[in-house]
PDB file of N, CA and C in Angstrom:
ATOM      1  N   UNK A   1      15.783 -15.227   1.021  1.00  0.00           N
ATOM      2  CA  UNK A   1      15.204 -14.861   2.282  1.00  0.00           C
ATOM      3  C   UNK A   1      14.143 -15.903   2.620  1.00  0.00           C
ATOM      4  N   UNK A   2      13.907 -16.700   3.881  1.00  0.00           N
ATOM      5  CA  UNK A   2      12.894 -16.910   4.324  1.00  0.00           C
ATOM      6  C   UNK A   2      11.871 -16.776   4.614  1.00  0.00           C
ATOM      7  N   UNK A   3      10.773 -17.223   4.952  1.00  0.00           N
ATOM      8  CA  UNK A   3       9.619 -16.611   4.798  1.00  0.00           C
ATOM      9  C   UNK A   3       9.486 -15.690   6.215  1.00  0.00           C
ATOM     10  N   UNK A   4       9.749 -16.173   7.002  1.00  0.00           N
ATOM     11  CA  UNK A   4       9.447 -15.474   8.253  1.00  0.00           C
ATOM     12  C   UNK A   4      10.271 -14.350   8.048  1.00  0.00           C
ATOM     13  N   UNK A   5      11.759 -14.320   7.150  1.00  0.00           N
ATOM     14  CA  UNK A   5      12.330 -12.914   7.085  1.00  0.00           C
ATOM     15  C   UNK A   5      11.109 -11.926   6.347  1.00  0.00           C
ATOM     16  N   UNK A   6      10.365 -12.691   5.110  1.00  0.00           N
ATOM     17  CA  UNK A   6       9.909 -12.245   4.408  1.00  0.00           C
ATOM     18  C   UNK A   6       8.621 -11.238   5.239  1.00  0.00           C
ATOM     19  N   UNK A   7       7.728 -12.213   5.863  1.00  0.00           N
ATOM     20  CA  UNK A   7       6.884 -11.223   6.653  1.00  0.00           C
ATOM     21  C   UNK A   7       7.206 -10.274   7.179  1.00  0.00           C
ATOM     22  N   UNK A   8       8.628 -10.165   7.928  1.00  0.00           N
ATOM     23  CA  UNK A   8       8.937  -9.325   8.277  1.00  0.00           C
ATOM     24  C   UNK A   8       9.215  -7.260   7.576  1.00  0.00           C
ATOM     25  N   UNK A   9       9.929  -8.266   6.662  1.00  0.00           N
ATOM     26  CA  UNK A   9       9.563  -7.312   5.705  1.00  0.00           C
ATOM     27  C   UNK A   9       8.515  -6.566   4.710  1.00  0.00           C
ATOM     28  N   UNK A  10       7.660  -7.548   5.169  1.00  0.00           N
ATOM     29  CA  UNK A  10       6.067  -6.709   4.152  1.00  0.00           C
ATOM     30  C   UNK A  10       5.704  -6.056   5.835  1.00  0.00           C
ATOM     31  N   UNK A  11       5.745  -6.718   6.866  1.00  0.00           N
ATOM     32  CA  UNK A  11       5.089  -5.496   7.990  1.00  0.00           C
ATOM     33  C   UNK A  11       5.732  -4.383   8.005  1.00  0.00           C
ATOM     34  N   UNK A  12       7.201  -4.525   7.724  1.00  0.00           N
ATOM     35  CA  UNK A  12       7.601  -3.370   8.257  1.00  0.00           C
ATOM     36  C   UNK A  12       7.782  -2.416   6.842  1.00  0.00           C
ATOM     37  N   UNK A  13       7.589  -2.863   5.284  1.00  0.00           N
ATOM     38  CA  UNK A  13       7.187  -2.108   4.475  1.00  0.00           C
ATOM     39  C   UNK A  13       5.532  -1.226   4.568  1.00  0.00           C
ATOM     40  N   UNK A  14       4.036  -2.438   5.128  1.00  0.00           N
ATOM     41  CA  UNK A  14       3.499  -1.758   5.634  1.00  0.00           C
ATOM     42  C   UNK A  14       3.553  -0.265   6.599  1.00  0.00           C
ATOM     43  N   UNK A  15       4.548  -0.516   7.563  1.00  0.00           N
ATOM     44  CA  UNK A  15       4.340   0.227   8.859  1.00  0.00           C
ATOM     45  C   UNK A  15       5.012   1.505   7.890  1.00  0.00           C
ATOM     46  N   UNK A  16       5.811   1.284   7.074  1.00  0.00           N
ATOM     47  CA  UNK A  16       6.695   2.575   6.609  1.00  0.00           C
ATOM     48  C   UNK A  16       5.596   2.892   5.359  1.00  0.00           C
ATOM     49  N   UNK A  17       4.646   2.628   5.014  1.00  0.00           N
ATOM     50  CA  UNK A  17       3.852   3.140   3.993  1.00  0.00           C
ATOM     51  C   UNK A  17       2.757   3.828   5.074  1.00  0.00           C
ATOM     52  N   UNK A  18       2.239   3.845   5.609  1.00  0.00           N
ATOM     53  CA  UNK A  18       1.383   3.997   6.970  1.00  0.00           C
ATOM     54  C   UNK A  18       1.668   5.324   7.229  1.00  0.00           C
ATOM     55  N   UNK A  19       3.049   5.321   7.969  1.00  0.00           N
ATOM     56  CA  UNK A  19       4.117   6.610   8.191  1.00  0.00           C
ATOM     57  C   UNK A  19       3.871   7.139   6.784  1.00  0.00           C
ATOM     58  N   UNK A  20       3.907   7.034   6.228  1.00  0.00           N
ATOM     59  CA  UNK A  20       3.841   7.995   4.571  1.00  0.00           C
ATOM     60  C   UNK A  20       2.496   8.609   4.615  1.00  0.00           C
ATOM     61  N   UNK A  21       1.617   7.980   4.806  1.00  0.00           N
ATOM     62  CA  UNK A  21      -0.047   8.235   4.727  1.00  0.00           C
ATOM     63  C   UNK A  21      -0.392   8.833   5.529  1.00  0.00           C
ATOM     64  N   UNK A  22       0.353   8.999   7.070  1.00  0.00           N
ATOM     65  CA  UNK A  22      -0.140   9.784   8.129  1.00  0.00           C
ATOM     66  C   UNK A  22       0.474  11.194   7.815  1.00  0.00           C
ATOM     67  N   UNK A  23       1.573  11.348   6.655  1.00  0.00           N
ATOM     68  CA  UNK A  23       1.738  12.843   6.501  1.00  0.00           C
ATOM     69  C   UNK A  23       1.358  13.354   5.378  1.00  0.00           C
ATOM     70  N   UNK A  24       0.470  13.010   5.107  1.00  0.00           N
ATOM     71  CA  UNK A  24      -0.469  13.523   3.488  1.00  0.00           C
ATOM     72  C   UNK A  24      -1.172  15.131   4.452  1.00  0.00           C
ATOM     73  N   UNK A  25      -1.527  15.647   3.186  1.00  0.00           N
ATOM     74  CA  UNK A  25      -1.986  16.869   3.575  1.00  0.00           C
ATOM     75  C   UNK A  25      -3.576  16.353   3.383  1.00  0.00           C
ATOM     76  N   UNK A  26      -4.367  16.694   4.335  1.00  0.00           N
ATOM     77  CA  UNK A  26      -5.832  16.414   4.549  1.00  0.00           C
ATOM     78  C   UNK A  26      -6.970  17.090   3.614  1.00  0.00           C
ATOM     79  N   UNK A  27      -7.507  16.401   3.672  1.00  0.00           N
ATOM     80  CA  UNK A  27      -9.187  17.611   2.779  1.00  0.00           C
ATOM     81  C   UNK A  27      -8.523  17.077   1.652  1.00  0.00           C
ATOM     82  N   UNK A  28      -8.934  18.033   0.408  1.00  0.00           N
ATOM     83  CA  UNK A  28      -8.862  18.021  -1.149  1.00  0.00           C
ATOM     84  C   UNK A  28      -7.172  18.436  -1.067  1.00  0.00           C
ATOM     85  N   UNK A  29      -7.082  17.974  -2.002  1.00  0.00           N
ATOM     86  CA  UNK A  29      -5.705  17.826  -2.913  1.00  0.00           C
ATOM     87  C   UNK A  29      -5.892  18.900  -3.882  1.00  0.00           C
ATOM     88  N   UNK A  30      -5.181  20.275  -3.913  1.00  0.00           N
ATOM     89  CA  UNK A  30      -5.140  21.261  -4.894  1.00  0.00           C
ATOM     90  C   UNK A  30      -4.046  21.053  -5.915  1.00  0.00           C
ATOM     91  N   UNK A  31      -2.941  20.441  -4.618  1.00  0.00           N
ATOM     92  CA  UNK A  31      -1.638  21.055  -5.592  1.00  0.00           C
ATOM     93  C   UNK A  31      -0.558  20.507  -4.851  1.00  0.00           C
ATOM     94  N   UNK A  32       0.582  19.625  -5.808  1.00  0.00           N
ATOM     95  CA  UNK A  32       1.504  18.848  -5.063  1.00  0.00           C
ATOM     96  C   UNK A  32       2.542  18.882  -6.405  1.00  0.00           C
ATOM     97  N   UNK A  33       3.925  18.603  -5.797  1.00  0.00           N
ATOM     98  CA  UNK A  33       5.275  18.693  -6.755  1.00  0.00           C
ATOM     99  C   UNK A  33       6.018  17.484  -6.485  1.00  0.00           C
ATOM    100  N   UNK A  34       6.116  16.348  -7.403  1.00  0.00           N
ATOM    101  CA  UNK A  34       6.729  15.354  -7.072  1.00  0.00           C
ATOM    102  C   UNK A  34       8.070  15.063  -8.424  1.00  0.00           C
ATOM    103  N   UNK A  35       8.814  15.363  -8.096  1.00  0.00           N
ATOM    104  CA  UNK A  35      10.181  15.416  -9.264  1.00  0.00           C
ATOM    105  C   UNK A  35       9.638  16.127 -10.423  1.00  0.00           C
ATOM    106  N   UNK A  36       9.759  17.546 -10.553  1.00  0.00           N
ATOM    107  CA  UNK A  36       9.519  18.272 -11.344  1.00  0.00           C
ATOM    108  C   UNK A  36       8.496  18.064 -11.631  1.00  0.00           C
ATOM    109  N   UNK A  37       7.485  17.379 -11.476  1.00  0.00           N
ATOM    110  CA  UNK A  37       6.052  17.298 -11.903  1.00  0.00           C
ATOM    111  C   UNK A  37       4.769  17.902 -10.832  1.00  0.00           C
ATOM    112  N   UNK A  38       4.542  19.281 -11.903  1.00  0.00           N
ATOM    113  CA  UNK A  38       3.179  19.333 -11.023  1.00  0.00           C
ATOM    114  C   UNK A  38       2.300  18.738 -11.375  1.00  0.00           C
ATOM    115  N   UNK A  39       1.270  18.877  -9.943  1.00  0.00           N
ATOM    116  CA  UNK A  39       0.223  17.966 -10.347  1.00  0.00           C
ATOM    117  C   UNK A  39      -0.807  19.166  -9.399  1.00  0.00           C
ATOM    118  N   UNK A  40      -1.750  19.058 -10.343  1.00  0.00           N
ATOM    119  CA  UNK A  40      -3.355  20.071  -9.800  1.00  0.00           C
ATOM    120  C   UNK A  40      -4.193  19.563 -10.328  1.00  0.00           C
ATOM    121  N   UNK A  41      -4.766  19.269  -9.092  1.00  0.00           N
ATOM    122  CA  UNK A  41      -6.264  18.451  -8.421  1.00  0.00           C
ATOM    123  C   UNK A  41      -7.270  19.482  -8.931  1.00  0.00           C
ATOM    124  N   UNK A  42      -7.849  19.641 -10.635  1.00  0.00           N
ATOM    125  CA  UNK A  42      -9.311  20.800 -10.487  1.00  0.00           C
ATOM    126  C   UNK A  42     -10.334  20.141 -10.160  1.00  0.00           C
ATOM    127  N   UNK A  43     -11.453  20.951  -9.703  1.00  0.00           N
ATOM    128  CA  UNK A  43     -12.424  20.987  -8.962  1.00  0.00           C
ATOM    129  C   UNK A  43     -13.193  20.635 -10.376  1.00  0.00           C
ATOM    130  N   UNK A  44     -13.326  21.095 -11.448  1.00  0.00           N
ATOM    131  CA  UNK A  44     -14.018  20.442 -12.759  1.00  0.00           C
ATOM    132  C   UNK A  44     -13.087  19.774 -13.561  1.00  0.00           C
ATOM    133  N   UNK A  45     -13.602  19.145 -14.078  1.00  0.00           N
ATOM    134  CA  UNK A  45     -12.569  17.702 -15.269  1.00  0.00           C
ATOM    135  C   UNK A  45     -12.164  18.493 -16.406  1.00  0.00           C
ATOM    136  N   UNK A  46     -10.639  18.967 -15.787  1.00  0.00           N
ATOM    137  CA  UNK A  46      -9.804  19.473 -16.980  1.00  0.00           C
ATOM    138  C   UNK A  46      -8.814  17.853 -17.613  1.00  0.00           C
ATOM    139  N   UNK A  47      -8.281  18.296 -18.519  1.00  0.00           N
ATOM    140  CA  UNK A  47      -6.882  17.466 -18.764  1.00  0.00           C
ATOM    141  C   UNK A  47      -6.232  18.100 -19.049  1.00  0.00           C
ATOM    142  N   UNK A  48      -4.556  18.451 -18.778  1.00  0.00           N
ATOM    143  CA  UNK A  48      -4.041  16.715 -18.288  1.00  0.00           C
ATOM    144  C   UNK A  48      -4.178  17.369 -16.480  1.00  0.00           C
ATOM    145  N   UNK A  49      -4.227  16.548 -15.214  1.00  0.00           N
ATOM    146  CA  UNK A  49      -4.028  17.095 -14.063  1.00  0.00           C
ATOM    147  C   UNK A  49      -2.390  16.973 -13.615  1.00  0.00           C
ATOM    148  N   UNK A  50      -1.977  16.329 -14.115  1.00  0.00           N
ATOM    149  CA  UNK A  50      -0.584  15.821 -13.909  1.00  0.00           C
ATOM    150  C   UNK A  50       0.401  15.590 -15.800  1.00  0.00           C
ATOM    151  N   UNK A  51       1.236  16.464 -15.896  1.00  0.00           N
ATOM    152  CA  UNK A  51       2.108  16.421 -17.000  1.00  0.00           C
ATOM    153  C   UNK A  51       3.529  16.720 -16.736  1.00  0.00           C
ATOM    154  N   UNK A  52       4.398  15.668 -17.431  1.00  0.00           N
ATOM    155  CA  UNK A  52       5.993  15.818 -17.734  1.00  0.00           C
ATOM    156  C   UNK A  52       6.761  14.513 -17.809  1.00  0.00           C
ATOM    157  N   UNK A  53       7.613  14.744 -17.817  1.00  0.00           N
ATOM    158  CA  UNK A  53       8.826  13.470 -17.759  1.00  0.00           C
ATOM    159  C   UNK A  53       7.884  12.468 -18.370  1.00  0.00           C
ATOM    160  N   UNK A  54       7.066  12.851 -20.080  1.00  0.00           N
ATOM    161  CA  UNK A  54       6.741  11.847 -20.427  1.00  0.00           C
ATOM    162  C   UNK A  54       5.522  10.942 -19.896  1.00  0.00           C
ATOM    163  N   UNK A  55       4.918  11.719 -18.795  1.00  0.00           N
ATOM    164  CA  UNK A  55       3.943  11.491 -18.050  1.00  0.00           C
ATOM    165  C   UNK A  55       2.847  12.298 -18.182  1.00  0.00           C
ATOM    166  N   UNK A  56       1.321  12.039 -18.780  1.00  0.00           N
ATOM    167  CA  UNK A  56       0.400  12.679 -18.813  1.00  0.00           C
ATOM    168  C   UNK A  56      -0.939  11.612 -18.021  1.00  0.00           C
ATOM    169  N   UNK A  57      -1.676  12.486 -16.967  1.00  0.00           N
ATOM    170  CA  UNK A  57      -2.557  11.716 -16.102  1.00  0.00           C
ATOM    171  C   UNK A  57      -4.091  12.666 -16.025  1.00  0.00           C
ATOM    172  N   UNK A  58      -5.082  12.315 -16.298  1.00  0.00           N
ATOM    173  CA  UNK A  58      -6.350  12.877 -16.431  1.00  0.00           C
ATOM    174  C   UNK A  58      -6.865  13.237 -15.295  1.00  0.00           C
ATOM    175  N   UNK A  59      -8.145  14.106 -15.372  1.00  0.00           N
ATOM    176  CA  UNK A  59      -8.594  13.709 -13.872  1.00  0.00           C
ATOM    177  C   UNK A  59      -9.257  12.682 -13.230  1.00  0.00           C
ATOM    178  N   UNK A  60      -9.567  11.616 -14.663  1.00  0.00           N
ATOM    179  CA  UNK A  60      -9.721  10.275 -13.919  1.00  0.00           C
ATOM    180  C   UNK A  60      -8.870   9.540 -13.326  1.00  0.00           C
ATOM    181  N   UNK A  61      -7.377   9.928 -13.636  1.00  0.00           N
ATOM    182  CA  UNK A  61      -6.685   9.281 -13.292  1.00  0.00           C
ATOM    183  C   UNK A  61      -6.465   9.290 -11.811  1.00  0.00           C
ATOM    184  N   UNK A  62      -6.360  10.552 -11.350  1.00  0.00           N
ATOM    185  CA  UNK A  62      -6.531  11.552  -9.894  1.00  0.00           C
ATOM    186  C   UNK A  62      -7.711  10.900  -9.681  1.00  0.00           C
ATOM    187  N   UNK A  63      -8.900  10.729  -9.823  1.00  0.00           N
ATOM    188  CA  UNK A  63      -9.804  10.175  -9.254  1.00  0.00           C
ATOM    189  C   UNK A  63      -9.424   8.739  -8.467  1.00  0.00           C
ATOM    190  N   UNK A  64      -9.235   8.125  -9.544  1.00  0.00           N
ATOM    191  CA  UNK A  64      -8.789   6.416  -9.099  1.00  0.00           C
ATOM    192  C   UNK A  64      -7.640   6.826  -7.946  1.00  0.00           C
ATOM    193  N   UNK A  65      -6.587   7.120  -7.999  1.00  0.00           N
ATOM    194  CA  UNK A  65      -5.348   7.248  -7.281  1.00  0.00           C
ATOM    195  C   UNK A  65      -6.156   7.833  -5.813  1.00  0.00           C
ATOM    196  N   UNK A  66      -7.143   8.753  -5.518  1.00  0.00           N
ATOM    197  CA  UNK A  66      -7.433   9.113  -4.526  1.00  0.00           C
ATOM    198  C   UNK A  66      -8.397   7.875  -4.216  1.00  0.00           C
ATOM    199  N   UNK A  67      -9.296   7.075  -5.234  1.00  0.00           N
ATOM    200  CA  UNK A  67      -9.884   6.074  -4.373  1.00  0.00           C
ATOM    201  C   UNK A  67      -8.837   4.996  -3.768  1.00  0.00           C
ATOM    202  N   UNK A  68      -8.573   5.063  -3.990  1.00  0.00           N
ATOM    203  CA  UNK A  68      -7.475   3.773  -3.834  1.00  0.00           C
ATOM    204  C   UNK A  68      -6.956   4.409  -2.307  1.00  0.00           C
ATOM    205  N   UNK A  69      -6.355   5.323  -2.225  1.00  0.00           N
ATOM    206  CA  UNK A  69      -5.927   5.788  -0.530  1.00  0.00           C
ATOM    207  C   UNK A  69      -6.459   5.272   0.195  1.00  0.00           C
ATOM    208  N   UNK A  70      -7.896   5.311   0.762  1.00  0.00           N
ATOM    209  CA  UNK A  70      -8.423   4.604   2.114  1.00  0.00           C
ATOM    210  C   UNK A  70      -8.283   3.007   1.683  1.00  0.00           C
ATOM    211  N   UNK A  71      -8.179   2.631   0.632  1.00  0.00           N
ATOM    212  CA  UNK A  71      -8.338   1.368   0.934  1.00  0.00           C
ATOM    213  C   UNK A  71      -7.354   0.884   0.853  1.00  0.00           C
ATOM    214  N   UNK A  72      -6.451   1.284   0.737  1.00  0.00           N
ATOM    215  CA  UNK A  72      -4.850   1.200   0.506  1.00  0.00           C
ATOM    216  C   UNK A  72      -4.179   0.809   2.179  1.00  0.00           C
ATOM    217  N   UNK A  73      -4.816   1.746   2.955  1.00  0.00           N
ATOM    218  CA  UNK A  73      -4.108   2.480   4.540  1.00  0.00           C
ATOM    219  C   UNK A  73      -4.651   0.914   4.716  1.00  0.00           C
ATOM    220  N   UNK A  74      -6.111   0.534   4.461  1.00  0.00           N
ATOM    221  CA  UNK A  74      -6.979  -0.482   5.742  1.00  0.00           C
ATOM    222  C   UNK A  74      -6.128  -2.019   4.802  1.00  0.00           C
ATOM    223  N   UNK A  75      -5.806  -2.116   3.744  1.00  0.00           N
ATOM    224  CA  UNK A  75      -4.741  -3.157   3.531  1.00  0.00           C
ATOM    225  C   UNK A  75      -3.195  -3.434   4.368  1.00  0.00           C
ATOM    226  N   UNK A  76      -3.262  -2.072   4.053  1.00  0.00           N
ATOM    227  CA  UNK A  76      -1.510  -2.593   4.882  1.00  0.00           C
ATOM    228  C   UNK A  76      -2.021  -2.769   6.655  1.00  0.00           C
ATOM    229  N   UNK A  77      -3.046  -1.763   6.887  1.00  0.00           N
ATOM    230  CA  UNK A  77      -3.599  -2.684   8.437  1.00  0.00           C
ATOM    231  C   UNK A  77      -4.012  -4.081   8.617  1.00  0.00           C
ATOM    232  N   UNK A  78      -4.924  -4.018   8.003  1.00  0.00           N
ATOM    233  CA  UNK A  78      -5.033  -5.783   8.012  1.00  0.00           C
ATOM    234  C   UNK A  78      -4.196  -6.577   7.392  1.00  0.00           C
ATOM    235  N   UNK A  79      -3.304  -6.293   6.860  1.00  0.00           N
ATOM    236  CA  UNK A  79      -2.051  -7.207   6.294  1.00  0.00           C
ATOM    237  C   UNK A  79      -0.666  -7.520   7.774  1.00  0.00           C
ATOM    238  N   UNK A  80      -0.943  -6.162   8.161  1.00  0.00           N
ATOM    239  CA  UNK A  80       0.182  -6.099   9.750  1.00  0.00           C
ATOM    240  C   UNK A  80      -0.724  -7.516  10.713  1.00  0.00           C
ATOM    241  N   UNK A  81      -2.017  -7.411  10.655  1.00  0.00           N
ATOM    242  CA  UNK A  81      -3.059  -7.713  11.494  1.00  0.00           C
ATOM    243  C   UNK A  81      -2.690  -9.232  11.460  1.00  0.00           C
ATOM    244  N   UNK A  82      -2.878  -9.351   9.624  1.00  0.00           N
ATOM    245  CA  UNK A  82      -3.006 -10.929   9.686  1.00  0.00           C
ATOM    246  C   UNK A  82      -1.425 -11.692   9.688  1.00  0.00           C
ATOM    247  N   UNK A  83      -1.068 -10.976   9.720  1.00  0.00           N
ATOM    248  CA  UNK A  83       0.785 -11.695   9.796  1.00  0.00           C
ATOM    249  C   UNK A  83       0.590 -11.850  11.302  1.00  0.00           C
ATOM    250  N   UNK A  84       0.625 -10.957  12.055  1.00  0.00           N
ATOM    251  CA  UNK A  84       0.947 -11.258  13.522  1.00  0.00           C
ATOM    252  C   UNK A  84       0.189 -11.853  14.369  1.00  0.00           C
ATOM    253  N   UNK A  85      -1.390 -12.279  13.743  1.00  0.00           N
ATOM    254  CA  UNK A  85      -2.052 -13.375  14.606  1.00  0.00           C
ATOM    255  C   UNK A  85      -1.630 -14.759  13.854  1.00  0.00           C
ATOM    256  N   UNK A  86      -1.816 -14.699  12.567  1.00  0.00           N
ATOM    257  CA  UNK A  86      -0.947 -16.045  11.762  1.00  0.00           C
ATOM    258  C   UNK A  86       0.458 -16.808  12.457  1.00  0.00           C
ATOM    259  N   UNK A  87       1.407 -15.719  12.988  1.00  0.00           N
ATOM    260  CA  UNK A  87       2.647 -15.885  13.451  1.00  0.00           C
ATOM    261  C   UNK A  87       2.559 -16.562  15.344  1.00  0.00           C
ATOM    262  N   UNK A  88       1.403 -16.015  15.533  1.00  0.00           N
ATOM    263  CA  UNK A  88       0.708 -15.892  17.110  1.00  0.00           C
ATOM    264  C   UNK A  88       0.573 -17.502  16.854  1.00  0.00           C
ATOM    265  N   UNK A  89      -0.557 -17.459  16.203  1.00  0.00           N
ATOM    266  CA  UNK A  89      -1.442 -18.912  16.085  1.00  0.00           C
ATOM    267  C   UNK A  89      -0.252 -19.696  16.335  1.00  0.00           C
ATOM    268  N   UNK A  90       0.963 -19.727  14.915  1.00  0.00           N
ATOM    269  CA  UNK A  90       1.450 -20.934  14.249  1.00  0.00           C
ATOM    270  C   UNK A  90       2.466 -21.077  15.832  1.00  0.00           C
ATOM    271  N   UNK A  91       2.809 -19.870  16.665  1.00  0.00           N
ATOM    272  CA  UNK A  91       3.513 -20.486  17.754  1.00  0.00           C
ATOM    273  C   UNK A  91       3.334 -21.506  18.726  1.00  0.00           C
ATOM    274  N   UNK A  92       2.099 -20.834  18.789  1.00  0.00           N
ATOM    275  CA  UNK A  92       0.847 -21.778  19.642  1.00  0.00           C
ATOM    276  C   UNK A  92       0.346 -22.607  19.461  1.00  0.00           C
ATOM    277  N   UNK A  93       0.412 -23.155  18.265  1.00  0.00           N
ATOM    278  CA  UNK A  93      -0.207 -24.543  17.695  1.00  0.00           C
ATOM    279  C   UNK A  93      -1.319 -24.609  17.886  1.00  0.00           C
ATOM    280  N   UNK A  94      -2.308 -23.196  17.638  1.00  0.00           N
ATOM    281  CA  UNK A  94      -3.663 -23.497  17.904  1.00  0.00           C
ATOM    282  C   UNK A  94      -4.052 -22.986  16.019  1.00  0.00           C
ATOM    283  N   UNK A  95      -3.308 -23.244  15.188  1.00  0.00           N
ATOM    284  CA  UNK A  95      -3.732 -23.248  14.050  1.00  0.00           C
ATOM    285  C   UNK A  95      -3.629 -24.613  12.972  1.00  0.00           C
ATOM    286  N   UNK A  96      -4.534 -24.930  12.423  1.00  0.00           N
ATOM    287  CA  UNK A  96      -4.194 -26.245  11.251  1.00  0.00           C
ATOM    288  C   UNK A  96      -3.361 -25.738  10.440  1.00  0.00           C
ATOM    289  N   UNK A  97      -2.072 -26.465  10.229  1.00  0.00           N
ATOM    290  CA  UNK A  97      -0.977 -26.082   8.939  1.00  0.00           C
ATOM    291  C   UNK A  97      -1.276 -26.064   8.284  1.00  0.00           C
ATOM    292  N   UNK A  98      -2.276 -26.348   7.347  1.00  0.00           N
ATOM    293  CA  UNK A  98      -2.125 -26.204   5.691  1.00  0.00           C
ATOM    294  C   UNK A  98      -2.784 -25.409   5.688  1.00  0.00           C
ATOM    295  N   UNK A  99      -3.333 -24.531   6.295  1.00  0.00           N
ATOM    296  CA  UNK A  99      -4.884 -23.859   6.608  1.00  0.00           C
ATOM    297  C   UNK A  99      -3.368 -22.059   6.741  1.00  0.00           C
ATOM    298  N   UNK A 100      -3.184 -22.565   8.058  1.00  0.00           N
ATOM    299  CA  UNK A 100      -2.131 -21.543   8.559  1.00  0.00           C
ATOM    300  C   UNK A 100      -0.831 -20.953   7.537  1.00  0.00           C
ATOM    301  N   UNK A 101      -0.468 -22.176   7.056  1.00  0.00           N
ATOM    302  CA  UNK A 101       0.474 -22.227   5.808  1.00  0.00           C
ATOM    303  C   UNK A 101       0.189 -21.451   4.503  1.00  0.00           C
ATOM    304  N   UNK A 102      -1.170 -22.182   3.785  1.00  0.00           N
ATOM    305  CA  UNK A 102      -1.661 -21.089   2.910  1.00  0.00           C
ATOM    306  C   UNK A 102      -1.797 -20.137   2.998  1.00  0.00           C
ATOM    307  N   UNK A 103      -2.290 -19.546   3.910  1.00  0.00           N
ATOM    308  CA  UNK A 103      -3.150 -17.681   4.313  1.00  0.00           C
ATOM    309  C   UNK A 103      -1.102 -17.155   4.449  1.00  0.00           C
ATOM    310  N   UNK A 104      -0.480 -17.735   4.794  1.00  0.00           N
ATOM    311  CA  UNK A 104       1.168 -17.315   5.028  1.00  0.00           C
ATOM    312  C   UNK A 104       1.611 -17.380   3.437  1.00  0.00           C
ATOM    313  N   UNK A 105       1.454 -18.117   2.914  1.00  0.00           N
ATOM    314  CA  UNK A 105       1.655 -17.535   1.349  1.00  0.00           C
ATOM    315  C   UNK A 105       1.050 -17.166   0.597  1.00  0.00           C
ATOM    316  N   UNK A 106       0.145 -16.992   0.997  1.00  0.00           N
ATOM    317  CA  UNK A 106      -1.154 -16.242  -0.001  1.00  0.00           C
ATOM    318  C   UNK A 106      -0.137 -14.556   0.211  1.00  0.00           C
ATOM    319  N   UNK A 107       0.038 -14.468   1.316  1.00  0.00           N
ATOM    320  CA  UNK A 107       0.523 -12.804   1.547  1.00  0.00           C
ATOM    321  C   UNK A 107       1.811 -12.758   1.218  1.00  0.00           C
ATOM    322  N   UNK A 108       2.887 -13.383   1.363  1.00  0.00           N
ATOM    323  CA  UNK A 108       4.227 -13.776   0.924  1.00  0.00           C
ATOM    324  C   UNK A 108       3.978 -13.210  -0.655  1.00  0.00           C
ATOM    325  N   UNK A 109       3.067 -14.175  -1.420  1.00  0.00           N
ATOM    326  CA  UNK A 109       2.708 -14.212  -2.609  1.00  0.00           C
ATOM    327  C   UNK A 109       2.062 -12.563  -3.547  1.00  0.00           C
ATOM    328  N   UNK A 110       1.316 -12.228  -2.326  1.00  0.00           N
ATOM    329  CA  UNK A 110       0.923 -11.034  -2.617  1.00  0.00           C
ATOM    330  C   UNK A 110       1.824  -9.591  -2.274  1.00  0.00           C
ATOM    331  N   UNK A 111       3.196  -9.767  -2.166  1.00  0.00           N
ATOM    332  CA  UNK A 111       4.029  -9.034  -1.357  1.00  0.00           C
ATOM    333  C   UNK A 111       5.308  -9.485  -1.745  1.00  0.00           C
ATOM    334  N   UNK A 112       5.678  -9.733  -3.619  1.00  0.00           N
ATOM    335  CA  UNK A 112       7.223 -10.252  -3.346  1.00  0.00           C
ATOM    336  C   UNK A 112       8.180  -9.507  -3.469  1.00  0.00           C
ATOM    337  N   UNK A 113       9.241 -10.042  -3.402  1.00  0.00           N
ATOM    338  CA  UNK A 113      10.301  -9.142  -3.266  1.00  0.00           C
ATOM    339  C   UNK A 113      10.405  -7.868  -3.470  1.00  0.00           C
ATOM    340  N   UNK A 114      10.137  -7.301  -4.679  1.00  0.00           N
ATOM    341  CA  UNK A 114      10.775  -5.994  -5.594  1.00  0.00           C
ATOM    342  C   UNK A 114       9.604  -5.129  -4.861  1.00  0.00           C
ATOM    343  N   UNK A 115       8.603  -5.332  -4.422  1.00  0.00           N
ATOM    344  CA  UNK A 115       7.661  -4.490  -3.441  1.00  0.00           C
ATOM    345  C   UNK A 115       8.408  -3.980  -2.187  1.00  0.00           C
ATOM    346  N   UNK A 116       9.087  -4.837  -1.757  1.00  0.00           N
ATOM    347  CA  UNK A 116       9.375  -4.077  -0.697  1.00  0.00           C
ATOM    348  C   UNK A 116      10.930  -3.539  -0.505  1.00  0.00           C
ATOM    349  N   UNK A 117      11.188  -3.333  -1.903  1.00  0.00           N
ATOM    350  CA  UNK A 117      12.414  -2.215  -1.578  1.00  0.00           C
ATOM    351  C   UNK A 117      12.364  -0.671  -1.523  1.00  0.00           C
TER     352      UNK A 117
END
């Protein structure tokens, strides 16, 4: 794939992770079922919060995984952001290539393949 296919495909893996995030259930996280695995969010630090299929996760683990959400959403925004003024610029020739070029594989780079299937 090319690169320009390639951007294409991290925006529009963005835009479909986005769509995922806009249907989360809001407030605190009590209680969710993802392939036979429950998982409960306590309000004091039990272990395990999440157990099965060989999978055991703390409530630090739930901690990290919920920090990570907001900053997760404002990546794939500014990742949509910077592809499509990068793509803007490089039409327009109001960007320096090696300048324009790098910041285009820096994200290529940060976004390969097996991510966005």
């Amino acid at each position: 794939m090319n690169t320009k296919e390639h951007l294409e495909k991290i925006k529009a893996k963005c835009q479909e992770l986005l769509a995922t995030a806009e249907k989360r259930t809001e407030g605190i996280w009590r209680h969710n079922e993802i392939n036979d695995v429950r998982i409960t969010a306590l309000a004091m630090h039990q272990n395990p919060v999440l157990s099965g299929n060989d999978i055991e996760l703390t409530c630090f683990d739930g901690d990290f995984i919920a920090s990570c959400a907001g900053p997760a959403e404002a990546g794939w925004r500014a990742t949509i952001a910077a592809i499509d003024v990068l793509q803007k610029s490089w039409l327009e020739g109001s960007i320096h290539y090696g300048t324009g070029r790098k910041a285009l594989e820096t994200i290529v780079t940060a976004w390969p393949e097996e991510l966005l299937n």
